[in-house]
PDB file of N, CA and C in Angstrom:
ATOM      1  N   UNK A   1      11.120   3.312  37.338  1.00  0.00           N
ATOM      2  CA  UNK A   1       9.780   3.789  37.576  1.00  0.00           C
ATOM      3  C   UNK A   1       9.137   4.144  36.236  1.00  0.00           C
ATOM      4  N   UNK A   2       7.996   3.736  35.902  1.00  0.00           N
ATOM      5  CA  UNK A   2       7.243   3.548  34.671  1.00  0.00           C
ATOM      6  C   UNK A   2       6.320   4.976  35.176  1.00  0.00           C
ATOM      7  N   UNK A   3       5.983   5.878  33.954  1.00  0.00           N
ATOM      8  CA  UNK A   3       5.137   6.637  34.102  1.00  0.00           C
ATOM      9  C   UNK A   3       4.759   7.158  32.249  1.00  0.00           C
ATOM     10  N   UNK A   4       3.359   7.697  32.200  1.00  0.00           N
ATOM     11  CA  UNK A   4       2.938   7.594  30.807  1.00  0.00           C
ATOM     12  C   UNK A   4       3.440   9.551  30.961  1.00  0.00           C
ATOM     13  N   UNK A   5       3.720  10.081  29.765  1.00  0.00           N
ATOM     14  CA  UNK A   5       3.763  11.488  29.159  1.00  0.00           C
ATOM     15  C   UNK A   5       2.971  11.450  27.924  1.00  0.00           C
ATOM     16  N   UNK A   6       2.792  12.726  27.694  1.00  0.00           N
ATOM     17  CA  UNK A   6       2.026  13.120  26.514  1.00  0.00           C
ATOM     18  C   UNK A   6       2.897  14.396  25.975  1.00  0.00           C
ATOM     19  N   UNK A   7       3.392  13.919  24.535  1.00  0.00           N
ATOM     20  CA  UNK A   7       4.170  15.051  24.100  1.00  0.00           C
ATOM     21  C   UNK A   7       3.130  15.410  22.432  1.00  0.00           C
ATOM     22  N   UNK A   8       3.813  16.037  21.669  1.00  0.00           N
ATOM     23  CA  UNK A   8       3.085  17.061  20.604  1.00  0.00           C
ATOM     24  C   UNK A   8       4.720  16.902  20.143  1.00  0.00           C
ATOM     25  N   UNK A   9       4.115  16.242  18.965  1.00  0.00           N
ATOM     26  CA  UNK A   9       5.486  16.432  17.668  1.00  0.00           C
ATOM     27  C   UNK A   9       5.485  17.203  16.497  1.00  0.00           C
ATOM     28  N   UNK A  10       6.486  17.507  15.986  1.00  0.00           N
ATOM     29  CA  UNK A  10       6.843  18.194  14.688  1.00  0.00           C
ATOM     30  C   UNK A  10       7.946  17.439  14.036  1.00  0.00           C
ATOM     31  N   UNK A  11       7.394  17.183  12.759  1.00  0.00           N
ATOM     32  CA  UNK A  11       7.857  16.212  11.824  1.00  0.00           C
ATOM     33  C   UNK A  11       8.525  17.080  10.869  1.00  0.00           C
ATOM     34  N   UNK A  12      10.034  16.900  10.273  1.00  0.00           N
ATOM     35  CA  UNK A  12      10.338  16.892   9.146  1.00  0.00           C
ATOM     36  C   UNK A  12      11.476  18.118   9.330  1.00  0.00           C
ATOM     37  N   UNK A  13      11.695  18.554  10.747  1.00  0.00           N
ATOM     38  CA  UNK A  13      12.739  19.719  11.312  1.00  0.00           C
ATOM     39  C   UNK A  13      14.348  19.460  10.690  1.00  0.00           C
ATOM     40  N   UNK A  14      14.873  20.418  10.796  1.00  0.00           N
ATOM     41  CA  UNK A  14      16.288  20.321  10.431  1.00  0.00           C
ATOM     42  C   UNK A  14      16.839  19.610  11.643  1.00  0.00           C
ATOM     43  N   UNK A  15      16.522  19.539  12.887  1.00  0.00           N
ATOM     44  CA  UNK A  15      17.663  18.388  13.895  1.00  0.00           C
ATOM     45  C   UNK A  15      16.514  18.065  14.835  1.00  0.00           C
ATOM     46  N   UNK A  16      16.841  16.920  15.810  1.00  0.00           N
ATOM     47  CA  UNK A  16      16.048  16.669  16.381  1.00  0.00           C
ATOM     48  C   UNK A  16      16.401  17.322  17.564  1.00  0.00           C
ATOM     49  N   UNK A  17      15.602  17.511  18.619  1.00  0.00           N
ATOM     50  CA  UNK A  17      15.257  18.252  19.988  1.00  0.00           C
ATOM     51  C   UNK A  17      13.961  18.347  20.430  1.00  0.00           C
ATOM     52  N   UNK A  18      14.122  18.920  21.997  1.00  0.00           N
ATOM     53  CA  UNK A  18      12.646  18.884  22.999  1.00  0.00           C
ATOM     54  C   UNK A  18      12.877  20.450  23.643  1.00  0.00           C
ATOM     55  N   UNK A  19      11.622  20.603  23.262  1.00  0.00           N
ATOM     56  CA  UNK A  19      12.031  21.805  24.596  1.00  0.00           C
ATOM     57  C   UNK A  19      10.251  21.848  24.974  1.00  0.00           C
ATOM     58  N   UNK A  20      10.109  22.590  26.142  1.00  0.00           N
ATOM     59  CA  UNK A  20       8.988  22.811  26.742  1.00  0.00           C
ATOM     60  C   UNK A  20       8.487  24.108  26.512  1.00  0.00           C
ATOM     61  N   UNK A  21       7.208  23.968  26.515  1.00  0.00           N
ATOM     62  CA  UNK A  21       6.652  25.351  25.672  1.00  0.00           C
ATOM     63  C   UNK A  21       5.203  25.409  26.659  1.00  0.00           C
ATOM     64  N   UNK A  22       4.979  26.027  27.486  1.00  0.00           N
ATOM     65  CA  UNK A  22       3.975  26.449  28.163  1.00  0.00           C
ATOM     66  C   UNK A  22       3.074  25.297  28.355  1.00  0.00           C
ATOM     67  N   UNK A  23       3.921  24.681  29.685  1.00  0.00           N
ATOM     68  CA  UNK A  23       3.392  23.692  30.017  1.00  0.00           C
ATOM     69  C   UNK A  23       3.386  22.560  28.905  1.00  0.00           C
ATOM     70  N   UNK A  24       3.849  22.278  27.732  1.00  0.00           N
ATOM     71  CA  UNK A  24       3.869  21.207  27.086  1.00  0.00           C
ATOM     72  C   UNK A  24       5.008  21.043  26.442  1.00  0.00           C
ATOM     73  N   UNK A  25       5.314  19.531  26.284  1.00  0.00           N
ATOM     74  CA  UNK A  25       6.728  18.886  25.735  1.00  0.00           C
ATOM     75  C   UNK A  25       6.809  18.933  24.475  1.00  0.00           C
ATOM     76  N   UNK A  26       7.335  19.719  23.314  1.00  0.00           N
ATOM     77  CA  UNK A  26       7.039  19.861  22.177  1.00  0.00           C
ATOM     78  C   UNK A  26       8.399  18.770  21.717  1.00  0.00           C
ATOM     79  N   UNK A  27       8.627  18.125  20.679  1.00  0.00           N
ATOM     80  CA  UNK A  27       9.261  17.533  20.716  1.00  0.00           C
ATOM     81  C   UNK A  27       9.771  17.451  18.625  1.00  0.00           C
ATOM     82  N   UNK A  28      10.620  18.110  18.531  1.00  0.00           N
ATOM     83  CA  UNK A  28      10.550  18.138  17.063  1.00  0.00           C
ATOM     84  C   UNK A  28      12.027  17.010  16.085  1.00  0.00           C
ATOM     85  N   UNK A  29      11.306  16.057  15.019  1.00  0.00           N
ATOM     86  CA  UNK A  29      11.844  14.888  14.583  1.00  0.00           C
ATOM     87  C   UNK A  29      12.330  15.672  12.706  1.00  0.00           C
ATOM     88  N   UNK A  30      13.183  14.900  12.722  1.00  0.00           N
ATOM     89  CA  UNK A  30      13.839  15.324  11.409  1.00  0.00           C
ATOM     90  C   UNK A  30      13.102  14.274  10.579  1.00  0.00           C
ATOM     91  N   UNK A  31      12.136  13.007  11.198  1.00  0.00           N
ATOM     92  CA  UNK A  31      11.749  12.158   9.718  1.00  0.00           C
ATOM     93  C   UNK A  31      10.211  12.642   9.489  1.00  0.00           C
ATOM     94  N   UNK A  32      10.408  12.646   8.272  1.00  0.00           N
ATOM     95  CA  UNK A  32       8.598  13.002   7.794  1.00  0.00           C
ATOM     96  C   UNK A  32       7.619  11.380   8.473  1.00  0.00           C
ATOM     97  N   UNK A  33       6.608  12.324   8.638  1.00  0.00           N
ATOM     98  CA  UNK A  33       5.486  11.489   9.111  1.00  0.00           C
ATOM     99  C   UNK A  33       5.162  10.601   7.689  1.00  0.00           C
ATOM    100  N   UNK A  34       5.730   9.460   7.440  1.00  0.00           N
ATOM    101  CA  UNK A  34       5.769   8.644   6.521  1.00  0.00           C
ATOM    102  C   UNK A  34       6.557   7.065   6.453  1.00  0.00           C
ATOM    103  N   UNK A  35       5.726   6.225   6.488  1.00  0.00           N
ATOM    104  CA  UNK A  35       6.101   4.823   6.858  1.00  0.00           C
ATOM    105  C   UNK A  35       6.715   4.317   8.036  1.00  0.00           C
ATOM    106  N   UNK A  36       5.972   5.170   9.200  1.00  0.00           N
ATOM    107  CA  UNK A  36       6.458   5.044  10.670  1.00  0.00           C
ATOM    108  C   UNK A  36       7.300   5.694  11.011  1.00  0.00           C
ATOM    109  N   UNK A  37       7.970   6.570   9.981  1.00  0.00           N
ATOM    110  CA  UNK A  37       9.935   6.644  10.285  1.00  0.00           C
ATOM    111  C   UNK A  37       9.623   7.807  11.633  1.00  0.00           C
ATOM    112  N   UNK A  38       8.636   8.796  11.363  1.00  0.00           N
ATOM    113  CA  UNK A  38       8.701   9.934  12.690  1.00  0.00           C
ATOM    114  C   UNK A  38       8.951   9.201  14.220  1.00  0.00           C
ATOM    115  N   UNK A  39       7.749   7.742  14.156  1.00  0.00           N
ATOM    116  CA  UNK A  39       7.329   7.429  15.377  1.00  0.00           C
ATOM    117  C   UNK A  39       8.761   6.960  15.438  1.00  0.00           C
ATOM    118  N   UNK A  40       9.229   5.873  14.739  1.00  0.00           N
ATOM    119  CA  UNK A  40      10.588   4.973  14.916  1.00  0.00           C
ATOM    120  C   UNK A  40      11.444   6.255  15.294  1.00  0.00           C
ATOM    121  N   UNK A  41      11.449   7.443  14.593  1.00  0.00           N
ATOM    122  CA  UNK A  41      13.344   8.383  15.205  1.00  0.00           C
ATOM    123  C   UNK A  41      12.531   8.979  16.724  1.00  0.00           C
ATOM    124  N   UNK A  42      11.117   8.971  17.247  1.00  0.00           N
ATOM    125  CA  UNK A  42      10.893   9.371  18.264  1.00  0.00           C
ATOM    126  C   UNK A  42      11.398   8.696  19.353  1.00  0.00           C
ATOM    127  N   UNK A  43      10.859   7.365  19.378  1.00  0.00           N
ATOM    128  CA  UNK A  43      10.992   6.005  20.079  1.00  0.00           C
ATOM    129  C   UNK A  43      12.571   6.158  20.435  1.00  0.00           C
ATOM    130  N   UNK A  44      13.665   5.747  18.918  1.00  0.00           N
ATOM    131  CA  UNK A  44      14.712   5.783  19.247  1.00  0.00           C
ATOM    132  C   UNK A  44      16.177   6.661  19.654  1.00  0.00           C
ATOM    133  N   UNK A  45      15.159   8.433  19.487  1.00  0.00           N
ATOM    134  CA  UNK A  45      15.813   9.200  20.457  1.00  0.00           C
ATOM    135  C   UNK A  45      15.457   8.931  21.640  1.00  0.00           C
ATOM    136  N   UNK A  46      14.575   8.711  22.403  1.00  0.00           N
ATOM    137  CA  UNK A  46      13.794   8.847  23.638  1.00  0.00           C
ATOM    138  C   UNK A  46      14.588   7.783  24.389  1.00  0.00           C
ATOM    139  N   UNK A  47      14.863   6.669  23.871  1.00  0.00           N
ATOM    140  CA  UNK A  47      15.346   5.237  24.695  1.00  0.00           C
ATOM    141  C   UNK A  47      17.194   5.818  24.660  1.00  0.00           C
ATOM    142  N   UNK A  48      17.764   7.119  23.784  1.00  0.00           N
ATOM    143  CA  UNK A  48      19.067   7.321  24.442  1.00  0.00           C
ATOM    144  C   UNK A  48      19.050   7.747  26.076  1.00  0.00           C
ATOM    145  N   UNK A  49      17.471   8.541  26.518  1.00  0.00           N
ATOM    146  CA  UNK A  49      17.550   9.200  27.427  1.00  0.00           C
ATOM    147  C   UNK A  49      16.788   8.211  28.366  1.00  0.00           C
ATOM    148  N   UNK A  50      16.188   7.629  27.928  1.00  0.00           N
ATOM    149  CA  UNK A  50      15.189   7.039  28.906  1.00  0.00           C
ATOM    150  C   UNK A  50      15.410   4.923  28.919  1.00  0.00           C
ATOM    151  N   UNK A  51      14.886   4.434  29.623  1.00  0.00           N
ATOM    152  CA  UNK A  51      15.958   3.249  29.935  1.00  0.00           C
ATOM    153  C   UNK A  51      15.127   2.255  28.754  1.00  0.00           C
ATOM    154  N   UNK A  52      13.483   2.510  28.721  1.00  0.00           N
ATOM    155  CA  UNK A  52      12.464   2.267  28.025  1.00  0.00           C
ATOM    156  C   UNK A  52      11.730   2.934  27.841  1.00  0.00           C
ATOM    157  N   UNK A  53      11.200   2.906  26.383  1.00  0.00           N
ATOM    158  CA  UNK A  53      10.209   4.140  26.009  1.00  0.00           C
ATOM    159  C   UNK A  53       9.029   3.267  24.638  1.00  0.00           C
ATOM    160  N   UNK A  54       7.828   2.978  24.732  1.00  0.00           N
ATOM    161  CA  UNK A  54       6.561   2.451  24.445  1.00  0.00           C
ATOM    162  C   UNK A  54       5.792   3.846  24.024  1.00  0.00           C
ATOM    163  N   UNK A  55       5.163   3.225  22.489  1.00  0.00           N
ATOM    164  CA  UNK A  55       4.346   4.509  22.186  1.00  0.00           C
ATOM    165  C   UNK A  55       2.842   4.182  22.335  1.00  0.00           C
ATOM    166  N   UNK A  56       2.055   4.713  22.925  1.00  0.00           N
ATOM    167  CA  UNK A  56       0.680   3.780  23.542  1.00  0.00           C
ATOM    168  C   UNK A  56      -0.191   4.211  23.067  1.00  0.00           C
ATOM    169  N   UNK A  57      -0.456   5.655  22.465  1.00  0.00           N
ATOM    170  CA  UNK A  57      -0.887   6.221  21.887  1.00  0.00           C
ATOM    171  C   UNK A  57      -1.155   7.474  20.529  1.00  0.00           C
ATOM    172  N   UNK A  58      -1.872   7.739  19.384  1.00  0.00           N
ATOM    173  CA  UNK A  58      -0.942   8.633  18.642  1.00  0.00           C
ATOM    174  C   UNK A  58      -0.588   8.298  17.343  1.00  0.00           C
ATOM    175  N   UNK A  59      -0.585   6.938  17.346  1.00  0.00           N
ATOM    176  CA  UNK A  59       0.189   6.379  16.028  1.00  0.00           C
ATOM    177  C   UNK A  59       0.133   7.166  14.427  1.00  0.00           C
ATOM    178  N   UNK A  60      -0.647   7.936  14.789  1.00  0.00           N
ATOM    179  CA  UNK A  60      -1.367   8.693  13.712  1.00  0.00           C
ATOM    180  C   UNK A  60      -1.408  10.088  13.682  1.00  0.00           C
ATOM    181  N   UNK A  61      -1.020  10.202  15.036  1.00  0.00           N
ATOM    182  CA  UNK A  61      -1.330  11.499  15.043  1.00  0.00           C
ATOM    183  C   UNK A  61      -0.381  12.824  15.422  1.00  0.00           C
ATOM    184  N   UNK A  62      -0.058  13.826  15.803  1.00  0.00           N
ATOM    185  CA  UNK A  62       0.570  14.579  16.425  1.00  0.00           C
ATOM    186  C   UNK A  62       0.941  14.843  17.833  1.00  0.00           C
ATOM    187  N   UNK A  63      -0.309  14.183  18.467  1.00  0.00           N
ATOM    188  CA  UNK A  63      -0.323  14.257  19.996  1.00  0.00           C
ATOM    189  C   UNK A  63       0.090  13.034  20.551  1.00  0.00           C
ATOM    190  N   UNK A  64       0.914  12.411  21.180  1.00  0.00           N
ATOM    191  CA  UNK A  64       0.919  11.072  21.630  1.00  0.00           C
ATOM    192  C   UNK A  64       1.164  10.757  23.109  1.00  0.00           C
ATOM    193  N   UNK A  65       1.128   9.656  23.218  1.00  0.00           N
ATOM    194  CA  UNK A  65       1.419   8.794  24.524  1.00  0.00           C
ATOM    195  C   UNK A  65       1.901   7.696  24.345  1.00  0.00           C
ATOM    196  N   UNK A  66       3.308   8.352  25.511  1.00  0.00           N
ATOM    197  CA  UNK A  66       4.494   7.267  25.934  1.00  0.00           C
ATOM    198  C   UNK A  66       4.565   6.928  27.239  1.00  0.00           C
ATOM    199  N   UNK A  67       4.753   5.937  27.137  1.00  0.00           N
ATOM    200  CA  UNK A  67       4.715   4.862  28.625  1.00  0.00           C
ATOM    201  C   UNK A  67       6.403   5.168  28.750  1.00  0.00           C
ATOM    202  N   UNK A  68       7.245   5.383  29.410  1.00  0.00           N
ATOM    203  CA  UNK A  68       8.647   5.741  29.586  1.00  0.00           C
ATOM    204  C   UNK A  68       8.906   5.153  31.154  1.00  0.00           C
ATOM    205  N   UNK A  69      10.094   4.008  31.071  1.00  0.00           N
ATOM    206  CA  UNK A  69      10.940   3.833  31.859  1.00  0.00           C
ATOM    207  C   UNK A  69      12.010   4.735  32.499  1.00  0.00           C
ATOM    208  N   UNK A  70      11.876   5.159  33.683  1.00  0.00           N
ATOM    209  CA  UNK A  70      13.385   5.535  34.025  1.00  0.00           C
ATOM    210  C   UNK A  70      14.265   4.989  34.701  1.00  0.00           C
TER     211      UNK A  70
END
């Protein structure tokens, strides 16, 4: 079942993890927002948990949208 989320990242953390923070998926990446690498370690934590995971929106930014398979 395909459904889109909208999470809020933090770039450049000592480990990666998610936790939920008042009503929103905060989601924090150990690669700096620099030559894709944040979006790429987002993408390829997300697809350990999820079967497919598409970034649709965001590319640029902090706030994004993922199309996610389960």
């Amino acid at each position: 079942m395909k459904k889109t989320i909208e999470v809020f990242v933090k770039t450049d953390q000592p480990e990666f993890r998610i936790e939920q923070k008042e009503g929103r998926t905060i989601i924090f990446l150990r690669a700096k927002p620099e030559n894709d690498a944040a979006n790429r370690e987002l993408v390829n934590e997300l697809r350990k948990i999820y079967k497919d995971v598409k970034l649709l929106r965001g590319f640029n930014s902090k706030r994004k949208t993922l199309l996610i398979d389960e």
